[in-house]
N, C-alpha and C. Protein backbone atom coordinates (compact mmCIF):
# COMPACT_ATOMS: atom_id res chain seq x y z
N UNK A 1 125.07 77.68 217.29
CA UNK A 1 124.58 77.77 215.90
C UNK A 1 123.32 78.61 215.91
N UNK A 2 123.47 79.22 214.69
CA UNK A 2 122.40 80.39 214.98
C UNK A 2 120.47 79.86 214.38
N UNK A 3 119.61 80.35 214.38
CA UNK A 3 118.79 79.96 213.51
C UNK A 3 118.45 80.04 211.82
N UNK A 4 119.30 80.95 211.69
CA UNK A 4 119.46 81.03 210.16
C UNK A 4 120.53 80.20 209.95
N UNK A 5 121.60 79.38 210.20
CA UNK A 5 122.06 78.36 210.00
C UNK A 5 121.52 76.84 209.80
N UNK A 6 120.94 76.74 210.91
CA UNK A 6 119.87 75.67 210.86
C UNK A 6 118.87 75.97 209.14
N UNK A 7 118.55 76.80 208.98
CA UNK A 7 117.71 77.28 207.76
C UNK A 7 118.54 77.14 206.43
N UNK A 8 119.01 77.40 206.71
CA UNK A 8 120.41 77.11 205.39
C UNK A 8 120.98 75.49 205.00
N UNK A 9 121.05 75.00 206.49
CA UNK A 9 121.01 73.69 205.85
C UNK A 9 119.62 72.90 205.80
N UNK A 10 118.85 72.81 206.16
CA UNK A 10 117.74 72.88 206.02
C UNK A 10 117.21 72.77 204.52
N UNK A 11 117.41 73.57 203.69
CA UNK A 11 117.20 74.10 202.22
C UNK A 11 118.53 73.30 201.70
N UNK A 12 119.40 73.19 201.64
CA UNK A 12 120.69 72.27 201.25
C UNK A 12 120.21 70.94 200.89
N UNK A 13 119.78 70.43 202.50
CA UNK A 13 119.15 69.01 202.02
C UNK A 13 117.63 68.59 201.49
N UNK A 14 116.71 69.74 201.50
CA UNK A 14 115.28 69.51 200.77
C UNK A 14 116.21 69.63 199.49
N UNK A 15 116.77 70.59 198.50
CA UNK A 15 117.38 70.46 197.38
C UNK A 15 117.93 69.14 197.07
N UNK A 16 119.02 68.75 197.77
CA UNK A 16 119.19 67.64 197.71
C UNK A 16 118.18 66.06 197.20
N UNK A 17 117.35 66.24 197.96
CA UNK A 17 116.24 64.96 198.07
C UNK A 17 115.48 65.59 196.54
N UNK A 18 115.22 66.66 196.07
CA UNK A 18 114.44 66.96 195.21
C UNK A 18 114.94 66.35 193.73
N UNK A 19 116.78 66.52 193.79
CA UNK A 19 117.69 65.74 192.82
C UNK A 19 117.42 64.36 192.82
N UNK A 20 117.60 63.69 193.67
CA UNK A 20 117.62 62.55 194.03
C UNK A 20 116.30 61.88 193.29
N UNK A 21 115.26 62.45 193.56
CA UNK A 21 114.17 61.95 193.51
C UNK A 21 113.39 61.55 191.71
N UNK A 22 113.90 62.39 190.54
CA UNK A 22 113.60 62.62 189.01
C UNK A 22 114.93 61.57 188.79
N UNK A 23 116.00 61.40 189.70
CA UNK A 23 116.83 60.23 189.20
C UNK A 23 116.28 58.73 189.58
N UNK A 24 115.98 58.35 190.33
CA UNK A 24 115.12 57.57 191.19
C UNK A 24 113.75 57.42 190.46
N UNK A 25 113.29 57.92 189.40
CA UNK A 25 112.21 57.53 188.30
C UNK A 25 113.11 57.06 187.46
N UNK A 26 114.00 58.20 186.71
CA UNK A 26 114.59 57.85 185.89
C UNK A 26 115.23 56.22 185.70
N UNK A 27 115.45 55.86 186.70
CA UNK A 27 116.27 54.69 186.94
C UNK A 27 115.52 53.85 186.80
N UNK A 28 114.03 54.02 187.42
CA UNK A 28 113.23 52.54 187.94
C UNK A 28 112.41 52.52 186.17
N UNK A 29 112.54 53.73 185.39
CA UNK A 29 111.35 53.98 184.14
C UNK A 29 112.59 53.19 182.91
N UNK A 30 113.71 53.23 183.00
CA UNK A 30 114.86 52.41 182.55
C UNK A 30 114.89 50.56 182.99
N UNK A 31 114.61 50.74 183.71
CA UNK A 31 114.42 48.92 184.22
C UNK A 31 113.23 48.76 183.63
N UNK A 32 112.22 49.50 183.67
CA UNK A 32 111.20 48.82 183.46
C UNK A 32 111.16 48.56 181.72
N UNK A 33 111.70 49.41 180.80
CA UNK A 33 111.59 49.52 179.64
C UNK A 33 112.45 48.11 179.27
N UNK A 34 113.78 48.19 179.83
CA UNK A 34 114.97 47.06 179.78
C UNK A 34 113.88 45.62 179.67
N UNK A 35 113.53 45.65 180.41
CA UNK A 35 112.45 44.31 180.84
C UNK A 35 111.67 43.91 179.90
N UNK A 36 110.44 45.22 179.71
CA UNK A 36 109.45 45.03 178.47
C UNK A 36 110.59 44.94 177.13
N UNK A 37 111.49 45.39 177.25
CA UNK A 37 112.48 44.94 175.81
C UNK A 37 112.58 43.31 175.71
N UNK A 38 113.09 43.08 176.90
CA UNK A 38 113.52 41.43 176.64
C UNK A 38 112.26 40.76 176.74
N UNK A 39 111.51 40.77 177.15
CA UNK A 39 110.25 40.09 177.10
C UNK A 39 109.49 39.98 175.25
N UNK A 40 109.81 41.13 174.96
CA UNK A 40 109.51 41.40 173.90
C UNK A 40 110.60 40.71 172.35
N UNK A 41 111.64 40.14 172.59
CA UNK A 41 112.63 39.69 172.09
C UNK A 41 112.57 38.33 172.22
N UNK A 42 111.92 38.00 173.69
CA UNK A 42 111.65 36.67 173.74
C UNK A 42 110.56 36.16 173.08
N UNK A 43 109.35 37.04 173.61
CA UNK A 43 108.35 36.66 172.30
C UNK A 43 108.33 36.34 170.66
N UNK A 44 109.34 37.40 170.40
CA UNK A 44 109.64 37.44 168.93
C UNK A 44 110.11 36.07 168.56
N UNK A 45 111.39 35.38 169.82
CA UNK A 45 112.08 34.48 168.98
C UNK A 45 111.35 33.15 169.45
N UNK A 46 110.15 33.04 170.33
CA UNK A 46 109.53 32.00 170.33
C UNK A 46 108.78 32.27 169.43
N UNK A 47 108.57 32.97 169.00
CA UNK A 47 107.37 33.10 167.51
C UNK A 47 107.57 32.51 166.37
N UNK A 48 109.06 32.80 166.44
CA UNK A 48 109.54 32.49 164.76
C UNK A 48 110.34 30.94 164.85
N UNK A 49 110.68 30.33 165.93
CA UNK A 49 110.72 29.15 166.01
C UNK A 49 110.16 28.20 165.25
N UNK A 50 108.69 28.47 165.54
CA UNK A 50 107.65 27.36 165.31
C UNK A 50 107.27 27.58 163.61
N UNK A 51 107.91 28.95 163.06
CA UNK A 51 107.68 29.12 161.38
C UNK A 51 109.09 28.85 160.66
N UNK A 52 110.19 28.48 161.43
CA UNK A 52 111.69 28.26 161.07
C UNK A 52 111.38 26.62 160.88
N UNK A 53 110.66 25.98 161.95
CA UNK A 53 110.52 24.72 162.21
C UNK A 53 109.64 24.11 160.80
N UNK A 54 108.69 25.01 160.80
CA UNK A 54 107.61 24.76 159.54
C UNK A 54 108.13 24.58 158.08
N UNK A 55 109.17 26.21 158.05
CA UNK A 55 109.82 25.94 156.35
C UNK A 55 111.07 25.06 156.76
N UNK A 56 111.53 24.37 157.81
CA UNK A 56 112.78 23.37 157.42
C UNK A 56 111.37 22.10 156.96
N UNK A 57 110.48 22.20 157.66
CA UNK A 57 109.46 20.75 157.09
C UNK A 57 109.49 20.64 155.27
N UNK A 58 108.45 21.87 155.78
CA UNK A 58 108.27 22.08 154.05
C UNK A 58 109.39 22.02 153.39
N UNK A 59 110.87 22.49 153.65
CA UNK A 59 112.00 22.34 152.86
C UNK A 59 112.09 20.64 152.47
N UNK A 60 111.95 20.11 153.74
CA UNK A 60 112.11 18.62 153.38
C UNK A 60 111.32 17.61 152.66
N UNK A 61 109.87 18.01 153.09
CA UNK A 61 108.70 17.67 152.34
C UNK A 61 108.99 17.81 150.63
N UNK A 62 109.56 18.74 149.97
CA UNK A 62 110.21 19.33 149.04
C UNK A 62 110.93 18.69 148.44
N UNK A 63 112.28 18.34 148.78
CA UNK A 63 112.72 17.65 148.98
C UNK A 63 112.35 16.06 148.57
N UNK A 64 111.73 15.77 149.46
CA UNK A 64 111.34 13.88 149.37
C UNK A 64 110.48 14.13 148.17
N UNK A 65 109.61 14.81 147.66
CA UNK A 65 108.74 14.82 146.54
C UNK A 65 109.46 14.68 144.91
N UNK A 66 110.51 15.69 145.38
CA UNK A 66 111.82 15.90 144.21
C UNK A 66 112.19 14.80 143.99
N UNK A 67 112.78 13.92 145.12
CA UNK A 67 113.15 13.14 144.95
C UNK A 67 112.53 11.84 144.68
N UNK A 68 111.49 11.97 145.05
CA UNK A 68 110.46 10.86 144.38
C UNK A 68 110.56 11.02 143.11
N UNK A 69 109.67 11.73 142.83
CA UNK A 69 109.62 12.39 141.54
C UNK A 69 110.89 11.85 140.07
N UNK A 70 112.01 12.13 141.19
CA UNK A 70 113.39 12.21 140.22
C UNK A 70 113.57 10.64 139.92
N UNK A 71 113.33 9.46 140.92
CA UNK A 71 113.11 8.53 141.08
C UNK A 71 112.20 7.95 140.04
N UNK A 72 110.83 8.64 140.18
CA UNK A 72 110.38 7.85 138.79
C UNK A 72 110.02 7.86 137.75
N UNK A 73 111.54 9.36 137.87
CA UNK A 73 111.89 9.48 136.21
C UNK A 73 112.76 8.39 135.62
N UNK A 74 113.68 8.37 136.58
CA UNK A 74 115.04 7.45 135.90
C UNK A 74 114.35 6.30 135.78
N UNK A 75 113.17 5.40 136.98
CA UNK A 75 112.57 4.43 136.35
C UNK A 75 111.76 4.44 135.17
N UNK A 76 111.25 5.34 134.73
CA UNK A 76 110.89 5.99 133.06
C UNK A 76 111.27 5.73 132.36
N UNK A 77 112.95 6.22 132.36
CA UNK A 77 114.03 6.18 131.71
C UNK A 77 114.27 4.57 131.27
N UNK A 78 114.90 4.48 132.66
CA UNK A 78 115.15 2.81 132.27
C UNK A 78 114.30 2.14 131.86
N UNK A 79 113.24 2.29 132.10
CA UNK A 79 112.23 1.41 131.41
C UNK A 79 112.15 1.41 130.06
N UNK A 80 112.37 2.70 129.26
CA UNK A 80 112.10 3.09 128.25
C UNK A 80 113.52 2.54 127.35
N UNK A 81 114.54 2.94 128.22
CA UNK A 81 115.73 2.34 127.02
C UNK A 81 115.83 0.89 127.21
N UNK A 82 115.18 0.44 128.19
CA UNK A 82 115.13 -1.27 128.10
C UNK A 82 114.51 -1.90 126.92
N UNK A 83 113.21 -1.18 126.81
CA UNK A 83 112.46 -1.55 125.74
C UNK A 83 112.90 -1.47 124.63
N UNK A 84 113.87 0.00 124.46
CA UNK A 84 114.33 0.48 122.95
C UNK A 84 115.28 -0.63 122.84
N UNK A 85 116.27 -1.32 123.45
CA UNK A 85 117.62 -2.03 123.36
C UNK A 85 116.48 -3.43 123.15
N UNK A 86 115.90 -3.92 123.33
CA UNK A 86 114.45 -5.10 123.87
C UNK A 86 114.08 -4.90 122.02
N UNK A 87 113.39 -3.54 121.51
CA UNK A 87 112.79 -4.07 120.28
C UNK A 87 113.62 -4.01 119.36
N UNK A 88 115.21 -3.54 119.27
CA UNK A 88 116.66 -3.33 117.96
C UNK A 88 116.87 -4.72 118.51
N UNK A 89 116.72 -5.39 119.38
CA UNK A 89 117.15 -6.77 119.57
C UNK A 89 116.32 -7.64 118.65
N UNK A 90 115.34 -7.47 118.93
CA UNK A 90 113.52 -8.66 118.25
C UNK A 90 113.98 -8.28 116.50
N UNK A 91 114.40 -6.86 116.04
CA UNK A 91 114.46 -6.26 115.20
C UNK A 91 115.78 -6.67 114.32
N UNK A 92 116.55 -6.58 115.01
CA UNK A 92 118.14 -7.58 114.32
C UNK A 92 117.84 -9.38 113.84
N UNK A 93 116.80 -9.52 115.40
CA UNK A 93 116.92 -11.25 114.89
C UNK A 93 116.26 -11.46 113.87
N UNK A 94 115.22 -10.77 113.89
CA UNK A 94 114.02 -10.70 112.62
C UNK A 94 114.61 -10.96 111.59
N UNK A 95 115.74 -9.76 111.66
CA UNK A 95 116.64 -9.09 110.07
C UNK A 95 117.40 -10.70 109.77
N UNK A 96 117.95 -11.65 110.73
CA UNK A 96 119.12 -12.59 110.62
C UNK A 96 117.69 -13.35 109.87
N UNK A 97 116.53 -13.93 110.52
CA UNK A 97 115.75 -14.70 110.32
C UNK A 97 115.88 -14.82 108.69
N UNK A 98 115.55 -13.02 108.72
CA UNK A 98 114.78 -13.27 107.45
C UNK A 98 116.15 -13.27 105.43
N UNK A 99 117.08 -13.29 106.19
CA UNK A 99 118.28 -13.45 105.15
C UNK A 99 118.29 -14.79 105.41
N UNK A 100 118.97 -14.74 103.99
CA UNK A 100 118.92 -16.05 103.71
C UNK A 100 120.14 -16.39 102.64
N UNK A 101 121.21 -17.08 103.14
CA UNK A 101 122.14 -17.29 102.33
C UNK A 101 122.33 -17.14 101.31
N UNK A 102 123.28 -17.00 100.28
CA UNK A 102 122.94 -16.88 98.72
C UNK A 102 124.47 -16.97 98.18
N UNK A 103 124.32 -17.72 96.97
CA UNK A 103 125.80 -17.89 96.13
C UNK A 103 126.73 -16.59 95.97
N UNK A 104 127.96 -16.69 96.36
CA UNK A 104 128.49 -15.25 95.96
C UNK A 104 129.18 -15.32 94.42
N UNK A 105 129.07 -14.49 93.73
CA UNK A 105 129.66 -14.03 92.62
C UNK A 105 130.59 -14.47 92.03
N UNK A 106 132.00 -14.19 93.09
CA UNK A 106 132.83 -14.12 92.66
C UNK A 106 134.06 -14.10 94.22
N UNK A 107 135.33 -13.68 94.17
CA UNK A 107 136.09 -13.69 95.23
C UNK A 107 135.92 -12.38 95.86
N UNK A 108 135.87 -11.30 95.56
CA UNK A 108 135.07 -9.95 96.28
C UNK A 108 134.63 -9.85 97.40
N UNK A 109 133.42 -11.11 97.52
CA UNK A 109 132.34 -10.96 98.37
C UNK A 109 132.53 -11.60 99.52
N UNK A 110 132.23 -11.16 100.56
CA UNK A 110 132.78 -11.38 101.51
C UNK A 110 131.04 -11.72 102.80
N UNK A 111 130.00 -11.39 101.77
CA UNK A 111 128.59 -11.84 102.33
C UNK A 111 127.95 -12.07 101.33
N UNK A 112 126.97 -12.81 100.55
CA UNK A 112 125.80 -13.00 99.67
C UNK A 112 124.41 -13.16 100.17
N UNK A 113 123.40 -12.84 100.37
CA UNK A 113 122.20 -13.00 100.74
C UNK A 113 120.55 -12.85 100.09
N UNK A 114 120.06 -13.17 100.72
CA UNK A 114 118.77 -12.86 99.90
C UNK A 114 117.51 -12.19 100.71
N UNK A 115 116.63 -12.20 100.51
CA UNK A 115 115.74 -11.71 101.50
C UNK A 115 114.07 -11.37 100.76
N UNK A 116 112.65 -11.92 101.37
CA UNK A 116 111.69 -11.49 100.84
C UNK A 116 111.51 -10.63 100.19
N UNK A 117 112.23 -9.75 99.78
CA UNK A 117 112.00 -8.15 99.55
C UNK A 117 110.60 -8.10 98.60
N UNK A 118 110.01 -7.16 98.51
CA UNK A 118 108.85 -6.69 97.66
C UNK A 118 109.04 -5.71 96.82
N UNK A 119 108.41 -5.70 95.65
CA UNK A 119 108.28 -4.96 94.68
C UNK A 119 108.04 -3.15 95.27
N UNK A 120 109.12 -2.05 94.40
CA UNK A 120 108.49 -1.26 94.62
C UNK A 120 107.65 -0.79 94.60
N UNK A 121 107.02 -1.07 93.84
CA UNK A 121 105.82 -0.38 92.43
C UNK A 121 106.20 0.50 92.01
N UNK A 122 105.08 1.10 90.48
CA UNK A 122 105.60 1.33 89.54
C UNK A 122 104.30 2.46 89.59
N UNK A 123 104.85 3.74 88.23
CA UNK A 123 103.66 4.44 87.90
C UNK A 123 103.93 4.73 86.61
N UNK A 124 104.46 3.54 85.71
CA UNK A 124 104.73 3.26 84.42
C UNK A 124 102.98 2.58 84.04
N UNK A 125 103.24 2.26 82.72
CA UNK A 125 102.16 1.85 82.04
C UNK A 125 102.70 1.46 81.05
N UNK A 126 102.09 -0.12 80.14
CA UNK A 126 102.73 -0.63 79.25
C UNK A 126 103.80 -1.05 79.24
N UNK A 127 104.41 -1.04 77.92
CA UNK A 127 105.40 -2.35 77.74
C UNK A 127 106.32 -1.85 78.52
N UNK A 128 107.35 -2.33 79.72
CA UNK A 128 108.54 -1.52 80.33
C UNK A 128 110.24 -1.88 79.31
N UNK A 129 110.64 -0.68 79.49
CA UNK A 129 111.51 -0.60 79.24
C UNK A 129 112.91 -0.08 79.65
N UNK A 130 113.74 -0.96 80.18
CA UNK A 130 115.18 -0.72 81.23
C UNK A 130 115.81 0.71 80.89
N UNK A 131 115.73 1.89 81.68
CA UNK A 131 116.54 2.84 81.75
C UNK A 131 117.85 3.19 82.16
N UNK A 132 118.88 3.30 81.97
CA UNK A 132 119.98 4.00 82.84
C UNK A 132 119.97 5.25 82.73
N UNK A 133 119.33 6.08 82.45
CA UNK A 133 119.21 7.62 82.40
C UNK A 133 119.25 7.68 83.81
N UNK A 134 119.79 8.68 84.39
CA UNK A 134 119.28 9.00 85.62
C UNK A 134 118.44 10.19 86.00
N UNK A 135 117.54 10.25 86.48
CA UNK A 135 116.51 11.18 86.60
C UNK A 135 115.02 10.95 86.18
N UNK A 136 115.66 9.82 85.36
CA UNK A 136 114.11 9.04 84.47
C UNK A 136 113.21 8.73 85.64
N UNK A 137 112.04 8.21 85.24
CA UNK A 137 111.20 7.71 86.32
C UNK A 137 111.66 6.07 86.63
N UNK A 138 112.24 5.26 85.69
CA UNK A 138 112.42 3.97 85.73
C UNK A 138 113.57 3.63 86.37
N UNK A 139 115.02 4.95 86.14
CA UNK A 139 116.45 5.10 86.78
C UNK A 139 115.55 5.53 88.73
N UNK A 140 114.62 6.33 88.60
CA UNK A 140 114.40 6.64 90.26
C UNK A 140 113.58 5.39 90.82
N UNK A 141 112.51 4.90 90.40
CA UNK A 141 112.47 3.53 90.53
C UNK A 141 113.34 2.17 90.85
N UNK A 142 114.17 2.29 90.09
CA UNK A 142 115.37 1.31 89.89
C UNK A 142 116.32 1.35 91.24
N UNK A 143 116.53 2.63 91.83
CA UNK A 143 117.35 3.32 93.20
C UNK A 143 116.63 2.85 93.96
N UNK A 144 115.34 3.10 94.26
CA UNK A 144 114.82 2.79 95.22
C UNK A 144 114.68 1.72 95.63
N UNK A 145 114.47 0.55 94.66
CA UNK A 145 114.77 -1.07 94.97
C UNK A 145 115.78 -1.66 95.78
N UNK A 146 116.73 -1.21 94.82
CA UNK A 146 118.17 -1.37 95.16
C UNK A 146 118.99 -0.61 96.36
N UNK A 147 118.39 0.69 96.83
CA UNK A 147 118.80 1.22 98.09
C UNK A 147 118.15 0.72 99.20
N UNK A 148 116.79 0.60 98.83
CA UNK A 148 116.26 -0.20 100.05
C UNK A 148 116.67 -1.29 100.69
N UNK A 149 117.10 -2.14 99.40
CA UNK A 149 117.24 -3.76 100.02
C UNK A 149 118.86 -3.43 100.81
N UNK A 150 119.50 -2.34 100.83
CA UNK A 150 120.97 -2.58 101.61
C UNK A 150 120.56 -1.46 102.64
N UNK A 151 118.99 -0.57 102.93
CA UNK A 151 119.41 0.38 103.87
C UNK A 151 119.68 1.78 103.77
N UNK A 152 120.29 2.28 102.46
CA UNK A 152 120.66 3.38 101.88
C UNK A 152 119.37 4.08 100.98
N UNK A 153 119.51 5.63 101.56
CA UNK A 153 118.75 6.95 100.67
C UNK A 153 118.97 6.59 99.27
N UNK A 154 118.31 6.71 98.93
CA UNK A 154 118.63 6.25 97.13
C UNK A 154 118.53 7.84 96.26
N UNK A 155 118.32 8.75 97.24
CA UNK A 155 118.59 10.42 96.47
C UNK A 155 120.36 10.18 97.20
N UNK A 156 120.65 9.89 97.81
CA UNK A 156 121.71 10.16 98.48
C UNK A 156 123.14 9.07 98.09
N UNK A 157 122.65 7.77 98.16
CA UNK A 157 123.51 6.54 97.90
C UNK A 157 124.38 6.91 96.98
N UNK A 158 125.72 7.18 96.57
CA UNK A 158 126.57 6.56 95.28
C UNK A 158 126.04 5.32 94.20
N UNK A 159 125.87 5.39 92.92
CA UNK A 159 125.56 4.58 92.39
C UNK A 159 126.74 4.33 91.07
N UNK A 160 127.88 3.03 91.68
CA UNK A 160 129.43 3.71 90.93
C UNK A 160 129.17 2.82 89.67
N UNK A 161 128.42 1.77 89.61
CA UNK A 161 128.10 1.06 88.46
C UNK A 161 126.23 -0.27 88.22
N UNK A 162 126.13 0.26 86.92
CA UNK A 162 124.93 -0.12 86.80
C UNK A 162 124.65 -0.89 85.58
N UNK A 163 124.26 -2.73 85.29
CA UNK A 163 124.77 -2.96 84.07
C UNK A 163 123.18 -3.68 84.08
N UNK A 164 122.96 -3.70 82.50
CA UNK A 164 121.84 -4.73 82.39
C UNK A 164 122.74 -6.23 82.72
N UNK A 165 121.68 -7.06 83.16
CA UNK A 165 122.64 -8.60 83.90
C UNK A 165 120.97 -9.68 82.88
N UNK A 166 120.75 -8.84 81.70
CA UNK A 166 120.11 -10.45 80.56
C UNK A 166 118.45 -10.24 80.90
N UNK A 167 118.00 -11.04 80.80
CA UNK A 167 116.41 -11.08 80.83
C UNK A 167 115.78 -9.96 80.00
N UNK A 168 115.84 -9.91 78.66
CA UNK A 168 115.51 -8.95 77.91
C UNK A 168 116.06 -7.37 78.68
N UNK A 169 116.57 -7.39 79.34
CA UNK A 169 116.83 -5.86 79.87
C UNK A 169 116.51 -5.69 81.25
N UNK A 170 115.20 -6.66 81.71
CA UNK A 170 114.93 -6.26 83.12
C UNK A 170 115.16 -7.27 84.39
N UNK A 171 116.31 -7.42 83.81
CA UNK A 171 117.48 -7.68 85.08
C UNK A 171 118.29 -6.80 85.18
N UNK A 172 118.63 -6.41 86.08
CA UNK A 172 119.99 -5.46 86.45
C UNK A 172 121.20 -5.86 87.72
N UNK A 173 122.30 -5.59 87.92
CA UNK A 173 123.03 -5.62 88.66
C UNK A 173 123.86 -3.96 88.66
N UNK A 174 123.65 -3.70 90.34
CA UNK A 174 123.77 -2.03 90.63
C UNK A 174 125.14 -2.34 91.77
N UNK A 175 126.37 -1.44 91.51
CA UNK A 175 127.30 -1.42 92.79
C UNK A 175 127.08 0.19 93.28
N UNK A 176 126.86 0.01 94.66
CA UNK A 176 126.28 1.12 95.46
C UNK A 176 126.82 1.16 96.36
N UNK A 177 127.51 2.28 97.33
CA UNK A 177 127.12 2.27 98.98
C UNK A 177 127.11 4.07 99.47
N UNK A 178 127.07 3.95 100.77
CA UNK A 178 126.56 5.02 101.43
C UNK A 178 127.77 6.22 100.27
N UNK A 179 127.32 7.48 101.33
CA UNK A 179 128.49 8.65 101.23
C UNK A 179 129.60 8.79 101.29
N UNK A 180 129.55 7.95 102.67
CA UNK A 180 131.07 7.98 103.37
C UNK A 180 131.86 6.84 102.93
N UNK A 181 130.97 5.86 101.96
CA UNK A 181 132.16 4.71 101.59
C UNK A 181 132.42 4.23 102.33
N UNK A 182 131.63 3.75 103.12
CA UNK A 182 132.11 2.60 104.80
C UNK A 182 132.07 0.65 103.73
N UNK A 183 130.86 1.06 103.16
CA UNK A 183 130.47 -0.33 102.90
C UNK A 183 130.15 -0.36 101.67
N UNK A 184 130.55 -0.62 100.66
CA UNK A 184 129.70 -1.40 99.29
C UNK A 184 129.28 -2.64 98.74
N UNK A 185 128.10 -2.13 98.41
CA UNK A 185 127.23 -3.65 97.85
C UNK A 185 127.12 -3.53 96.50
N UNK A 186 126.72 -4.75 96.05
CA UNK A 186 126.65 -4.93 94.56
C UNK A 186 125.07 -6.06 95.18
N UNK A 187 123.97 -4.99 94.12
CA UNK A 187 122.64 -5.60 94.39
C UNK A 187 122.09 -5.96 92.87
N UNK A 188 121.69 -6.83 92.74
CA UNK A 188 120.77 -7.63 91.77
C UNK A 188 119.16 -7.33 92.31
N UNK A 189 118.77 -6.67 90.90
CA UNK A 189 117.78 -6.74 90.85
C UNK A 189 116.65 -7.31 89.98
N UNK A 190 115.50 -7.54 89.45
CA UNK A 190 114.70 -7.88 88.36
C UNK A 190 113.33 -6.66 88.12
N UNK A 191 113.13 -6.74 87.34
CA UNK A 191 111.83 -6.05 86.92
C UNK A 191 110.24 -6.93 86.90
N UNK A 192 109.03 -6.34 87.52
CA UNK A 192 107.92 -7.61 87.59
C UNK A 192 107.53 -6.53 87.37
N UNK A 193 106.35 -7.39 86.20
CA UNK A 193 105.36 -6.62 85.41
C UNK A 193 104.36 -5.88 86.41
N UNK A 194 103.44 -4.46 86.00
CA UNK A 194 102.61 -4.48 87.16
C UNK A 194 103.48 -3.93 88.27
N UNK A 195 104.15 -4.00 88.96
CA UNK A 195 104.62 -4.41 90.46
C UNK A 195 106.11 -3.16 90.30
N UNK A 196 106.56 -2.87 89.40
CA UNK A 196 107.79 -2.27 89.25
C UNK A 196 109.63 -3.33 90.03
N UNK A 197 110.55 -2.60 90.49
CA UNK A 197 112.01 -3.16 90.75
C UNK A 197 111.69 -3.76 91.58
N UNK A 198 112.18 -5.01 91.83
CA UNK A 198 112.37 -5.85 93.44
C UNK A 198 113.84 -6.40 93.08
N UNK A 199 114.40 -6.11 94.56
CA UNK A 199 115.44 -6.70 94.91
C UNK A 199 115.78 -7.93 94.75
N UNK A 200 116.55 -8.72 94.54
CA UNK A 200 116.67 -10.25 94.62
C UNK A 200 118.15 -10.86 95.29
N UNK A 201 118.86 -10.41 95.72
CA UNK A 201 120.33 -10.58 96.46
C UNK A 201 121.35 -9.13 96.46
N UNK A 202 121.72 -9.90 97.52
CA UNK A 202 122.67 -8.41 97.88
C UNK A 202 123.93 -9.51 98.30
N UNK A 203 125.09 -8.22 97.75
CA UNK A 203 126.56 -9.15 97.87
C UNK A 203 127.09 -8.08 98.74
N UNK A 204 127.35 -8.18 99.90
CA UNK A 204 128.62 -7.33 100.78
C UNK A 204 129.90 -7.66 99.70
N UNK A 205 130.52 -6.43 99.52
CA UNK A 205 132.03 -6.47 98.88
C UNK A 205 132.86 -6.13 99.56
N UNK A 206 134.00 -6.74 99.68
CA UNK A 206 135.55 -6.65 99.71
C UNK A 206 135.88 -5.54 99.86
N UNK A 207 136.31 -4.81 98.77
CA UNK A 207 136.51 -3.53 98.09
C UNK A 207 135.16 -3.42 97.26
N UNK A 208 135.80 -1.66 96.65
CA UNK A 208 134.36 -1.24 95.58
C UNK A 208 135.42 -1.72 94.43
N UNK A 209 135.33 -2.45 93.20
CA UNK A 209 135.80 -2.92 92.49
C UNK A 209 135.35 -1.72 91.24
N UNK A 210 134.55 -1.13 91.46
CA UNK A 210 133.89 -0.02 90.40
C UNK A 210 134.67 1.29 90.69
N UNK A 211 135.09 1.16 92.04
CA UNK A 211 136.16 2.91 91.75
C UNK A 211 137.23 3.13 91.27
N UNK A 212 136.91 4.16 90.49
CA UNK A 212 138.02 4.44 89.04
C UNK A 212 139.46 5.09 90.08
């Protein structure tokens, strides 16, 4: 082998090693990045652990407050419609207390009663005198007695018959009931000086004996 052979390979393998060597960074500058990646991924997801952990708290914290909360609404609630069902109760017996039996009429009636009732008052003056006009001040007076003592709007009530019932005029007997015609009464009333209409018995009816 000659010496320029030797020289030839010689230069073959320095080339060689020179390749070798920018791959051999390349490789180790790739691991190293690979590494700082996952390290860096790991950090991230231990990070956010401990703030995943925090809003499931707070979610729950949330939660139990709501539900407190919601808790003592419905005890609110119930409390409140206890009371309402508690004073229509005190409020019915009152109503039984304060009726008071009364002669019925006639075969019609199917309830008669009576009850404290009070005077409407009046914004008459002088001698009174029994109206059936309607619209008068003594006919809107007269409604109001008589709607009150059964419950009924007296702009609103049916009023199917209205008779003087003696005492110079200021007695009356009125057959009335709602709109819908569920119920009619026939109410007796009187006139007091001073004081205007007061009620004096109410008859639950049968039928309305007044509809034409």
């Amino acid at each position: 082998m000659s010496m320029a052979d030797d020289n030839q390979d010689f230069s073959r393998l320095n080339n060689r090693n020179r390749r070798r060597k920018p791959r051999k960074w390349l490789s180790l500058v790739l691991a190293i990045a690979g590494v700082a990646l996952v390290v860096v991924l790991l950090v991230a997801v231990l990070n956010d652990k401990p703030t995943m952990d925090n809003q499931t708290a707070d979610e729950q914290n949330q939660k139990s407050i709501a539900e407190q909360l919601q808790g003592n609404n419905d005890s609110s609630n119930g409390e409140d419609t206890e009371q309402a069902d508690e004073e229509k109760q005190d409020d019915d017996e009152k109503e039984k207390e304060d009726k008071k039996e009364a002669e019925p009429s006639d075969d019609n009636v199917k309830e008669a009663y009576s009850k404290d009732w009070e005077p409407v008052g009046t914004d008459q003056s002088g001698t009174h005198t029994t109206t059936f006009e309607k619209g008068t001040q003594d006919w809107n007076e007269m409604m109001q007695a008589i709607g009150g003592a059964v419950g009924l709007d007296p702009t609103s009530m049916t009023a199917w018959w209205v008779e003087n019932n003696g005492n110079g005029g200021n007695d009356v007997i009125a057959t009335v009931s709602a709109p819908d015609a569920n119920e009619t009464f026939r109410v007796f009333a009187s006139w007091v000086d001073g004081e205007g209409w007061q009620a004096t018995k109410v008859e639950v009816l049968k039928e309305n004996d007044r509809k034409s």
